[in-house]
PDB file of N, CA and C in Angstrom:
ATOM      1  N   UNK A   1      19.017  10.849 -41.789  1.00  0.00           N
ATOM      2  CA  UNK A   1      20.421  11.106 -41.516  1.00  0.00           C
ATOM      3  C   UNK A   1      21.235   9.833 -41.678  1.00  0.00           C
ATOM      4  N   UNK A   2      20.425   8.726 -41.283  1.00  0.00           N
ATOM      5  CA  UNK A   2      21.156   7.415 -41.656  1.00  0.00           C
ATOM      6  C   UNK A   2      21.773   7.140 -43.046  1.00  0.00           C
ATOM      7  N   UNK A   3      20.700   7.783 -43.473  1.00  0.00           N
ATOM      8  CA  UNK A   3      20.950   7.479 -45.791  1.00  0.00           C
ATOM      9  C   UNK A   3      22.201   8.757 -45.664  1.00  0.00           C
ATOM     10  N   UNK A   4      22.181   9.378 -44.952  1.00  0.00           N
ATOM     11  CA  UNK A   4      23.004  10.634 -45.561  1.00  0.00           C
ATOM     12  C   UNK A   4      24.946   9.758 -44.866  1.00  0.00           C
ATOM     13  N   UNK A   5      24.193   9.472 -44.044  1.00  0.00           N
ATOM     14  CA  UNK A   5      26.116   8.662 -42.929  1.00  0.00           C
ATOM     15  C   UNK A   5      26.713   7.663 -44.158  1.00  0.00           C
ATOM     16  N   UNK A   6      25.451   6.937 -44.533  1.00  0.00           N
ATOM     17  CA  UNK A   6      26.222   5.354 -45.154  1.00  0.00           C
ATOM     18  C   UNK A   6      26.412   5.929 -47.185  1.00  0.00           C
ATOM     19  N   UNK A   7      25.664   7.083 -47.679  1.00  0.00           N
ATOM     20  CA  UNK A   7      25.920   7.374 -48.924  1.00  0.00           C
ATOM     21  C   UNK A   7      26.068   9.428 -48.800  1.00  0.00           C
ATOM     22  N   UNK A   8      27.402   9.857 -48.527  1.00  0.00           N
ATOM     23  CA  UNK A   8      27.405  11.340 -48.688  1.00  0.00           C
ATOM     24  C   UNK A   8      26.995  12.236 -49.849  1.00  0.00           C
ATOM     25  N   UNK A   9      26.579  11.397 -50.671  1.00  0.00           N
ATOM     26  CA  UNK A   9      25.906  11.990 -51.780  1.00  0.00           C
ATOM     27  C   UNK A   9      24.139  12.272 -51.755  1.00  0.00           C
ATOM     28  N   UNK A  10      23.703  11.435 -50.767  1.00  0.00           N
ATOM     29  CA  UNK A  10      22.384  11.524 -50.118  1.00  0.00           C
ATOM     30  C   UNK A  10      22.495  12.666 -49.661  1.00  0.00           C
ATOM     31  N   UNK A  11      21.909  13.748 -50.108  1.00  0.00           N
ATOM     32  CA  UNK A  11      20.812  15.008 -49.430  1.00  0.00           C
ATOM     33  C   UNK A  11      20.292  15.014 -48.343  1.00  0.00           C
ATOM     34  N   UNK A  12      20.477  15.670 -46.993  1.00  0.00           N
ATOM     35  CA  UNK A  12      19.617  15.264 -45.790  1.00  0.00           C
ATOM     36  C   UNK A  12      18.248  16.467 -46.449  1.00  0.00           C
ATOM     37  N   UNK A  13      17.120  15.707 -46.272  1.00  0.00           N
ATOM     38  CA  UNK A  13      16.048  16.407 -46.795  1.00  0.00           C
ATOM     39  C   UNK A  13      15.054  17.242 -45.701  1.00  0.00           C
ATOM     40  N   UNK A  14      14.584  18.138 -45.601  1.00  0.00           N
ATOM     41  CA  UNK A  14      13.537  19.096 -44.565  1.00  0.00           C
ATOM     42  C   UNK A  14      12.665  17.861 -44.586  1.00  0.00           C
ATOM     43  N   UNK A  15      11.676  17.899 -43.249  1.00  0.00           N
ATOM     44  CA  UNK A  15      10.153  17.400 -43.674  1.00  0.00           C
ATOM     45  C   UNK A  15       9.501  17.781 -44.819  1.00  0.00           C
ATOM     46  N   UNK A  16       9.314  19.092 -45.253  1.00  0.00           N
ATOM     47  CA  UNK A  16       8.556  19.552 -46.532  1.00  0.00           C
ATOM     48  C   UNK A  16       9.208  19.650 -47.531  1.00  0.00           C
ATOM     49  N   UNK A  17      10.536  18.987 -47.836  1.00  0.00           N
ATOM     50  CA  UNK A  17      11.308  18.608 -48.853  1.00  0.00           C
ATOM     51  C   UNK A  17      10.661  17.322 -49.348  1.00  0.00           C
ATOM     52  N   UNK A  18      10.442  16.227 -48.113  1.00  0.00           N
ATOM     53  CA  UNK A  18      10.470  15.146 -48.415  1.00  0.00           C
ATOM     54  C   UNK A  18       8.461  14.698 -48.773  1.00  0.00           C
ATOM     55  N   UNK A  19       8.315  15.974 -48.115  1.00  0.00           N
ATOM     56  CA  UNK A  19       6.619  15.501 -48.334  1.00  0.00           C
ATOM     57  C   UNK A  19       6.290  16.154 -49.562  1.00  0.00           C
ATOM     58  N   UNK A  20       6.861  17.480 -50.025  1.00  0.00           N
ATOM     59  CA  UNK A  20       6.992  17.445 -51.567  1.00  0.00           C
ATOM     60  C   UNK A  20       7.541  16.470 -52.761  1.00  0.00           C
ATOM     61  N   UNK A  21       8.605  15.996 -52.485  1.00  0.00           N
ATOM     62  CA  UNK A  21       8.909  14.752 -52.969  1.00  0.00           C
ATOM     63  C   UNK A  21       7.991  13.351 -53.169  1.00  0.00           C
ATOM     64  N   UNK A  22       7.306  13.242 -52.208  1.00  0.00           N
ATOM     65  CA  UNK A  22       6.576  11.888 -51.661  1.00  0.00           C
ATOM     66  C   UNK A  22       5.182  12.461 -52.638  1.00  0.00           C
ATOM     67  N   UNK A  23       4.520  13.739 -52.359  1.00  0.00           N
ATOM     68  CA  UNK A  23       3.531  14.075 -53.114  1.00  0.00           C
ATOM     69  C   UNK A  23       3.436  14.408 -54.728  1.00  0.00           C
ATOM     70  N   UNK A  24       4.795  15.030 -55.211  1.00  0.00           N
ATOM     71  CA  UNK A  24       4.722  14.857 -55.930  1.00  0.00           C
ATOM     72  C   UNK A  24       5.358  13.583 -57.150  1.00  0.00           C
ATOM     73  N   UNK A  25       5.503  12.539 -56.404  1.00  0.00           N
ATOM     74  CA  UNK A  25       5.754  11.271 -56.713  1.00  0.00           C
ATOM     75  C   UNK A  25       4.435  10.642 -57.538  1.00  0.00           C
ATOM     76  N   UNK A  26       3.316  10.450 -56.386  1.00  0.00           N
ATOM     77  CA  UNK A  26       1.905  10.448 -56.214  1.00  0.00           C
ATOM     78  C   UNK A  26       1.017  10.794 -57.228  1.00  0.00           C
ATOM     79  N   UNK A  27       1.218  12.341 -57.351  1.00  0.00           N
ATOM     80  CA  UNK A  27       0.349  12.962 -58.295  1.00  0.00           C
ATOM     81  C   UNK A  27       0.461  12.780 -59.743  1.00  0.00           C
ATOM     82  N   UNK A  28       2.046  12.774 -60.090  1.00  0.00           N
ATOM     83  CA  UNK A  28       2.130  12.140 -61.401  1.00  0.00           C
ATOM     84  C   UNK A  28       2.262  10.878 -61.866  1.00  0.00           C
ATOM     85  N   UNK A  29       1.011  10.258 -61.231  1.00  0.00           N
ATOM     86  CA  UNK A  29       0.857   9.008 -61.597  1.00  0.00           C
ATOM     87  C   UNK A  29      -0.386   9.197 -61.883  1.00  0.00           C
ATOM     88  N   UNK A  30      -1.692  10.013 -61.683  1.00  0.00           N
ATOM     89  CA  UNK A  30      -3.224   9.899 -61.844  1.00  0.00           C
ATOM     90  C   UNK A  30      -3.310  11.352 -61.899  1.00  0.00           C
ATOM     91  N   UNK A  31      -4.493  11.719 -62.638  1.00  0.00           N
ATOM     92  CA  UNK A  31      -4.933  12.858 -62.387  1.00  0.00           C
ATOM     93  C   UNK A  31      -6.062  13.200 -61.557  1.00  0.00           C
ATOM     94  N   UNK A  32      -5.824  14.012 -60.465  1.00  0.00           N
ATOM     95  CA  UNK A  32      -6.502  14.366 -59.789  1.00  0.00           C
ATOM     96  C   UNK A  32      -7.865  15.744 -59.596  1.00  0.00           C
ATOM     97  N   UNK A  33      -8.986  15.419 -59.362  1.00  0.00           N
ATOM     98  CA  UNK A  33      -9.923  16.487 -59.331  1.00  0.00           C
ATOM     99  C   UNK A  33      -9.082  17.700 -58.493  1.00  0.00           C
ATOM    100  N   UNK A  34     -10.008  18.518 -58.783  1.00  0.00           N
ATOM    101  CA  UNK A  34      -9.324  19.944 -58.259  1.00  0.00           C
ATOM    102  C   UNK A  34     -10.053  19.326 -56.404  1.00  0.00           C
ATOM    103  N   UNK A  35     -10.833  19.398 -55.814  1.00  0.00           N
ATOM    104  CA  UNK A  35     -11.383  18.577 -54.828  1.00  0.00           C
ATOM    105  C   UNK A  35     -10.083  17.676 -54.375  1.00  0.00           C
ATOM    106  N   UNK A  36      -9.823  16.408 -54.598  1.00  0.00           N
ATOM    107  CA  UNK A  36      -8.773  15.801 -54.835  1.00  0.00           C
ATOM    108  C   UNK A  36      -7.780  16.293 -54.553  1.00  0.00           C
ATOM    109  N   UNK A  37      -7.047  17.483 -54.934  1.00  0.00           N
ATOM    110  CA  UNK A  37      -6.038  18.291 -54.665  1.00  0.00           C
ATOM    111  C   UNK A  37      -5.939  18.799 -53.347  1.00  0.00           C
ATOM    112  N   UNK A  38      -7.543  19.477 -53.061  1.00  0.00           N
ATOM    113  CA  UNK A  38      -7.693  20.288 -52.161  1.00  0.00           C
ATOM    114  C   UNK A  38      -7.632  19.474 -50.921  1.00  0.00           C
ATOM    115  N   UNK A  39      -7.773  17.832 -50.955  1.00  0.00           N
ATOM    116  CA  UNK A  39      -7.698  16.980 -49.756  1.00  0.00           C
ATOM    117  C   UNK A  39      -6.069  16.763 -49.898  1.00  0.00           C
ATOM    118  N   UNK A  40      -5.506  16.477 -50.788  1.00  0.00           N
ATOM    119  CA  UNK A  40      -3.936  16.161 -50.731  1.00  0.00           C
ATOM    120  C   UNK A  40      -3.472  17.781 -50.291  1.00  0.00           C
ATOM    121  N   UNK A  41      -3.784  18.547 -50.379  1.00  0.00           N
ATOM    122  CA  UNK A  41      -2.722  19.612 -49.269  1.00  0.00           C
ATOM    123  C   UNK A  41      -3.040  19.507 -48.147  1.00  0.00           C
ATOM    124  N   UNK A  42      -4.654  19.372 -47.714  1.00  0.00           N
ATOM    125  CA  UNK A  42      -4.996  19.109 -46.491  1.00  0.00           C
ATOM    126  C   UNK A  42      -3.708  17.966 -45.764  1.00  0.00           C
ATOM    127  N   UNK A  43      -3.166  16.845 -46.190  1.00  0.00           N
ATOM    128  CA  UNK A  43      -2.355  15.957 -45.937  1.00  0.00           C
ATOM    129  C   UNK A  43      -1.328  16.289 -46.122  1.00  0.00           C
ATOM    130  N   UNK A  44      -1.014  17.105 -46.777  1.00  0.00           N
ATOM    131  CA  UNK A  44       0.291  17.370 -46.843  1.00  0.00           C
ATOM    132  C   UNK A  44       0.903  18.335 -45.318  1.00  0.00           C
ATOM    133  N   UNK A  45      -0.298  19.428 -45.287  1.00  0.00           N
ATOM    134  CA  UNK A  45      -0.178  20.073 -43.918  1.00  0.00           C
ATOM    135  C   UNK A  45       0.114  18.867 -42.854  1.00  0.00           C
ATOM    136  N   UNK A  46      -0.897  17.970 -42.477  1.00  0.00           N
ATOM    137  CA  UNK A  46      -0.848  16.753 -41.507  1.00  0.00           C
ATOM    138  C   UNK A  46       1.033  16.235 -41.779  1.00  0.00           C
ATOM    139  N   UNK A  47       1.022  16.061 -43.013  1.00  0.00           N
ATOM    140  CA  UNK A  47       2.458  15.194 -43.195  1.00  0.00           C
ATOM    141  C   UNK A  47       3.202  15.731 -42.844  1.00  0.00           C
ATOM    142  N   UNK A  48       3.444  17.165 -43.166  1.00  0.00           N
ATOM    143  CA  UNK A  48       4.872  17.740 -42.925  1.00  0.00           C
ATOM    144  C   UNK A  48       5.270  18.288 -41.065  1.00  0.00           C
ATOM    145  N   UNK A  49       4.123  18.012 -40.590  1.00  0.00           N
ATOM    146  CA  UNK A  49       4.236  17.971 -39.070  1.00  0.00           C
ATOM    147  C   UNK A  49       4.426  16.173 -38.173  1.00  0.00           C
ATOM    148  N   UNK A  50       3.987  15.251 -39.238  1.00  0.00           N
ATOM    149  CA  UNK A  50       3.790  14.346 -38.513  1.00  0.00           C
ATOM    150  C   UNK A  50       4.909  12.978 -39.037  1.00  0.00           C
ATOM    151  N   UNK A  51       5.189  13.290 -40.613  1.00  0.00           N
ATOM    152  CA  UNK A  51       5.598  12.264 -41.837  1.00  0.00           C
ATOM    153  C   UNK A  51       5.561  11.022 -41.817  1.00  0.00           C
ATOM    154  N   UNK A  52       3.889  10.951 -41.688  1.00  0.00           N
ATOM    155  CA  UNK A  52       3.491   9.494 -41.677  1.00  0.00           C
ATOM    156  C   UNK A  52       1.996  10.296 -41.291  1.00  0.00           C
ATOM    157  N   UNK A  53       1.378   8.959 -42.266  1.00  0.00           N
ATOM    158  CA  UNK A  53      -0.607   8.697 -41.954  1.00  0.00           C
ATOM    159  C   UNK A  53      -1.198   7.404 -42.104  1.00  0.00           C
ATOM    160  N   UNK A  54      -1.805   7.703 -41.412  1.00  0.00           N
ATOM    161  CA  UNK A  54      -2.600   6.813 -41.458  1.00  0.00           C
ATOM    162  C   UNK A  54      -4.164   6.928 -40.890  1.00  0.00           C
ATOM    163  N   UNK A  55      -5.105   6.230 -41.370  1.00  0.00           N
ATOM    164  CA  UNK A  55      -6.706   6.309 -41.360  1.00  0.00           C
ATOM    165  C   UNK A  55      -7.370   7.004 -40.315  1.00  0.00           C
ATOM    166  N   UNK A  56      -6.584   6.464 -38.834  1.00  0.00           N
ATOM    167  CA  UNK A  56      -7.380   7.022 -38.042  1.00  0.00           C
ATOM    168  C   UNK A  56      -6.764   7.969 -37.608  1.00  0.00           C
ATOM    169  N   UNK A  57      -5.714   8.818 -38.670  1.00  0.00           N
ATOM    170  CA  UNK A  57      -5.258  10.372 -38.436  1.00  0.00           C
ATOM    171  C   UNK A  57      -7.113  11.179 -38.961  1.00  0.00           C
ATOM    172  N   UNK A  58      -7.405  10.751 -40.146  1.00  0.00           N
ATOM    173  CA  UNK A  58      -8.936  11.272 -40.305  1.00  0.00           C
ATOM    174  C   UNK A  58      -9.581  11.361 -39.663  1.00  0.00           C
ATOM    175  N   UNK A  59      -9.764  10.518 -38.382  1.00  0.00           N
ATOM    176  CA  UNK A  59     -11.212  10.212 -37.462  1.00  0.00           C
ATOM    177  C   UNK A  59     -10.288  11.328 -36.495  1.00  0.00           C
ATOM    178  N   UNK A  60      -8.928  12.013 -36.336  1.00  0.00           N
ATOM    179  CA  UNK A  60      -9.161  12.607 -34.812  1.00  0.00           C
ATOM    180  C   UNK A  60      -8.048  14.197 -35.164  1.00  0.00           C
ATOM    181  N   UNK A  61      -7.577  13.776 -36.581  1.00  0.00           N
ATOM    182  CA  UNK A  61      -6.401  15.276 -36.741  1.00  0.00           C
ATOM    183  C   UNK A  61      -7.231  16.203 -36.974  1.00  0.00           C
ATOM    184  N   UNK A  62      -7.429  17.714 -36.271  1.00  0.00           N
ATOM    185  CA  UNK A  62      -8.119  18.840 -36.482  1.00  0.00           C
ATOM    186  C   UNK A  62      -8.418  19.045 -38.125  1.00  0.00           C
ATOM    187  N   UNK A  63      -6.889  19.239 -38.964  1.00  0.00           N
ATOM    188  CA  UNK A  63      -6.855  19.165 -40.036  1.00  0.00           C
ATOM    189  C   UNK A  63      -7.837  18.707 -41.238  1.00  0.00           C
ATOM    190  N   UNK A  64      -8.205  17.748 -40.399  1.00  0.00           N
ATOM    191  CA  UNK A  64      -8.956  16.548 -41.223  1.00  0.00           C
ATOM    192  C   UNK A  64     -10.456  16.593 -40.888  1.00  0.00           C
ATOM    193  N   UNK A  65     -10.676  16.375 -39.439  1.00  0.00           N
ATOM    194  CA  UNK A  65     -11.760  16.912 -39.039  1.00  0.00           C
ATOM    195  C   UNK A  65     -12.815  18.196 -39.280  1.00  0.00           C
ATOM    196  N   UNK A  66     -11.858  19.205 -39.686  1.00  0.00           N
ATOM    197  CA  UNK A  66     -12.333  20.631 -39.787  1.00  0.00           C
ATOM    198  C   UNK A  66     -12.901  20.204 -41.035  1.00  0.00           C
ATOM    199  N   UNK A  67     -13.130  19.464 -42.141  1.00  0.00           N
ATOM    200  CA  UNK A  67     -13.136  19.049 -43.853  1.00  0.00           C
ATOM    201  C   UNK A  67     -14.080  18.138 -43.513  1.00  0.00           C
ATOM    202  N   UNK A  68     -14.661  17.478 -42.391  1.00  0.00           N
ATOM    203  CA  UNK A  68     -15.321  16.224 -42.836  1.00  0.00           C
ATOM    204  C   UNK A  68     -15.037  14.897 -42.290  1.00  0.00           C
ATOM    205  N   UNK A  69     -13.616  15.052 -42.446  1.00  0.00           N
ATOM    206  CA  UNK A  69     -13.339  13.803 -41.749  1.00  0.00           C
ATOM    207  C   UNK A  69     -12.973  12.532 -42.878  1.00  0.00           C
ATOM    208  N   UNK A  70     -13.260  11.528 -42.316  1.00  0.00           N
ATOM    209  CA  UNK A  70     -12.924  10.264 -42.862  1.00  0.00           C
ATOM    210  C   UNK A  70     -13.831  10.023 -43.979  1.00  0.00           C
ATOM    211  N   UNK A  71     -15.055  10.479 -43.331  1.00  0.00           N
ATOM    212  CA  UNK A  71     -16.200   9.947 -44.537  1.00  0.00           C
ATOM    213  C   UNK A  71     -15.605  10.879 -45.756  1.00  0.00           C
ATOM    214  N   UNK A  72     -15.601  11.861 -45.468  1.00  0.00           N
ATOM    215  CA  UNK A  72     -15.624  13.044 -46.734  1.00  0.00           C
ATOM    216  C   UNK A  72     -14.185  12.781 -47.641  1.00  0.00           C
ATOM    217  N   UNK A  73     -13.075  12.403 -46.698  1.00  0.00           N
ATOM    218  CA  UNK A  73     -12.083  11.997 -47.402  1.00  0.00           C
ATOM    219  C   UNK A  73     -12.585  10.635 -48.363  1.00  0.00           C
ATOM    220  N   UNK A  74     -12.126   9.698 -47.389  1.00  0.00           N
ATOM    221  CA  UNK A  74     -12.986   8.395 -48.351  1.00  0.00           C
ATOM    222  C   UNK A  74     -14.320   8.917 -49.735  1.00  0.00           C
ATOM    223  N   UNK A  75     -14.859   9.463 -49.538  1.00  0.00           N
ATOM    224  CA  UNK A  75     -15.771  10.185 -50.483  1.00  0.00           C
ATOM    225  C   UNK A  75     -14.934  10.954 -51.455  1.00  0.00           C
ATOM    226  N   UNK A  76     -14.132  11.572 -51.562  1.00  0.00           N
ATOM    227  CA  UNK A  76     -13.541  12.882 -52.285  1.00  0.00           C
ATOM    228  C   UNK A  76     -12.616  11.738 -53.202  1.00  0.00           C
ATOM    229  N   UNK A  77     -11.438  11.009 -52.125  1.00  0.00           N
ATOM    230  CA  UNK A  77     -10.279  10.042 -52.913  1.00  0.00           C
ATOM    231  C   UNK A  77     -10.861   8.986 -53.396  1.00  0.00           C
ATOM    232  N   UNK A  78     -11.763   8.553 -53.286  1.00  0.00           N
ATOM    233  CA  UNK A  78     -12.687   7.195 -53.556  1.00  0.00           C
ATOM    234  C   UNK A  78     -12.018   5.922 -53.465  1.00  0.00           C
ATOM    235  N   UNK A  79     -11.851   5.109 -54.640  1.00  0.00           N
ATOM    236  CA  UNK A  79     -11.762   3.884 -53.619  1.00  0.00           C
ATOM    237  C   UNK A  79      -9.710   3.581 -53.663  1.00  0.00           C
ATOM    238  N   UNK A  80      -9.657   4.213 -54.149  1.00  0.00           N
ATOM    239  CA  UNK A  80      -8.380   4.459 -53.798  1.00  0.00           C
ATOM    240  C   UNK A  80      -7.782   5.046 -52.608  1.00  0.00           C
ATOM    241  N   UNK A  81      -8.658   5.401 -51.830  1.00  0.00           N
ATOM    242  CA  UNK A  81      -7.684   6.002 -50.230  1.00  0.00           C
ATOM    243  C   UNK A  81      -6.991   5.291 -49.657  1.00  0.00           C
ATOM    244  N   UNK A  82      -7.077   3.603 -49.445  1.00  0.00           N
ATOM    245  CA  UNK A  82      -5.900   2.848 -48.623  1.00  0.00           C
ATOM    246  C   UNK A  82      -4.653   2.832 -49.150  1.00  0.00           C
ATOM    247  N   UNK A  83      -5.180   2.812 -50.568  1.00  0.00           N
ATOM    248  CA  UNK A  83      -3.667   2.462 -51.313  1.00  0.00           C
ATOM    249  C   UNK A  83      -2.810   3.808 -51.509  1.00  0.00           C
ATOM    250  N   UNK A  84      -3.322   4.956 -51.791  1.00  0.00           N
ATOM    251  CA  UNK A  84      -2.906   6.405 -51.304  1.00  0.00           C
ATOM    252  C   UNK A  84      -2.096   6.572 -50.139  1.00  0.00           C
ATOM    253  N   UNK A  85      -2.808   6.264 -48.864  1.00  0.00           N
ATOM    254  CA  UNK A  85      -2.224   6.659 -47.635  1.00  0.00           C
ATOM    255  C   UNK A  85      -1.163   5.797 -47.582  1.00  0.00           C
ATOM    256  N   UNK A  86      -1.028   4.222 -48.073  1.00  0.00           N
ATOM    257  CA  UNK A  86      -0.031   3.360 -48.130  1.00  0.00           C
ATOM    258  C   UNK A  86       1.204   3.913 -49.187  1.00  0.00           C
ATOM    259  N   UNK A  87       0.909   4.417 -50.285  1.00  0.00           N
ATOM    260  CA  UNK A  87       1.623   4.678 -51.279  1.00  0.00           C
ATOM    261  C   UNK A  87       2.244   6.222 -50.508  1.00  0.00           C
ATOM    262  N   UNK A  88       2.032   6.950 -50.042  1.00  0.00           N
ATOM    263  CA  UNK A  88       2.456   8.365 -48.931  1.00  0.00           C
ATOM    264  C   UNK A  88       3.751   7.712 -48.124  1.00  0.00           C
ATOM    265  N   UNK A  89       3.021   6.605 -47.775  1.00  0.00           N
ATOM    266  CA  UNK A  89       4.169   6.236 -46.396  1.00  0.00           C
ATOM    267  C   UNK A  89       5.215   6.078 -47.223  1.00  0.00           C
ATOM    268  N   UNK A  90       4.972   4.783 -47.994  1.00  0.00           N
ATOM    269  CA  UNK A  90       6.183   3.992 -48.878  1.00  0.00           C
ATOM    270  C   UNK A  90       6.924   5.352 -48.791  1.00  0.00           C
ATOM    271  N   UNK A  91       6.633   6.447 -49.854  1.00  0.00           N
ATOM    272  CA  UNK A  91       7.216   7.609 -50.179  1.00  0.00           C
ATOM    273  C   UNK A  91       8.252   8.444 -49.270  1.00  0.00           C
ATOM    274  N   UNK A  92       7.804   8.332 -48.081  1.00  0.00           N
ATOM    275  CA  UNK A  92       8.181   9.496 -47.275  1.00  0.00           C
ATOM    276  C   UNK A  92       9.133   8.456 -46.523  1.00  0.00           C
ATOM    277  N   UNK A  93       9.162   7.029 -46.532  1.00  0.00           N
ATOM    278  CA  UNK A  93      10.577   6.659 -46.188  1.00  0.00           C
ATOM    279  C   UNK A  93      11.476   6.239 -47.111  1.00  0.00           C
ATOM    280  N   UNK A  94      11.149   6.354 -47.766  1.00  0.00           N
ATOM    281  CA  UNK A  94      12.142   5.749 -49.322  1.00  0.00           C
ATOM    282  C   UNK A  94      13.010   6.852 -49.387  1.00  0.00           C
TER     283      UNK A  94
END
């Protein structure tokens, strides 16, 4: 609402406006396994309730847990998961 006060041409955006935005920012930069996908909606559910993640959302969000968890994530996104969950945030406040 701040971006929307200081520029009225700024859009005030839903949560799942902005986590569509933020995700699909993301995705068209790499191509992702179908697997891959299936963990980025998993996050996207987490995001659009929370809009923001981070690591040890894996070790304790149901979401995440119900899938595996941290290991299985880290396993699925490979070694790209820090820079992912970092590259999400950037997104979802920009």
């Amino acid at each position: 609402m701040i971006k929307h006060a200081s520029d009225y041409h700024e859009p005030i955006l839903t949560a799942r406006e902005r986590v569509d935005f933020a995700l699909t920012s993301i995705m068209g930069t790499k191509k992702f396994t179908d697997e891959q996908q299936t963990w980025l909606a998993y996050i996207k559910e987490h995001l659009i309730e929370n809009l923001a993640i981070a690591e040890e959302d894996f070790k304790t969000m149901p979401v995440f847990e119900r899938h595996g968890g941290i290991a299985v994530a880290k396993n699925v996104l490979g070694a790209g998961f820090n820079k992912l969950i970092n590259k999400l945030n950037e997104a979802l406040a920009a």
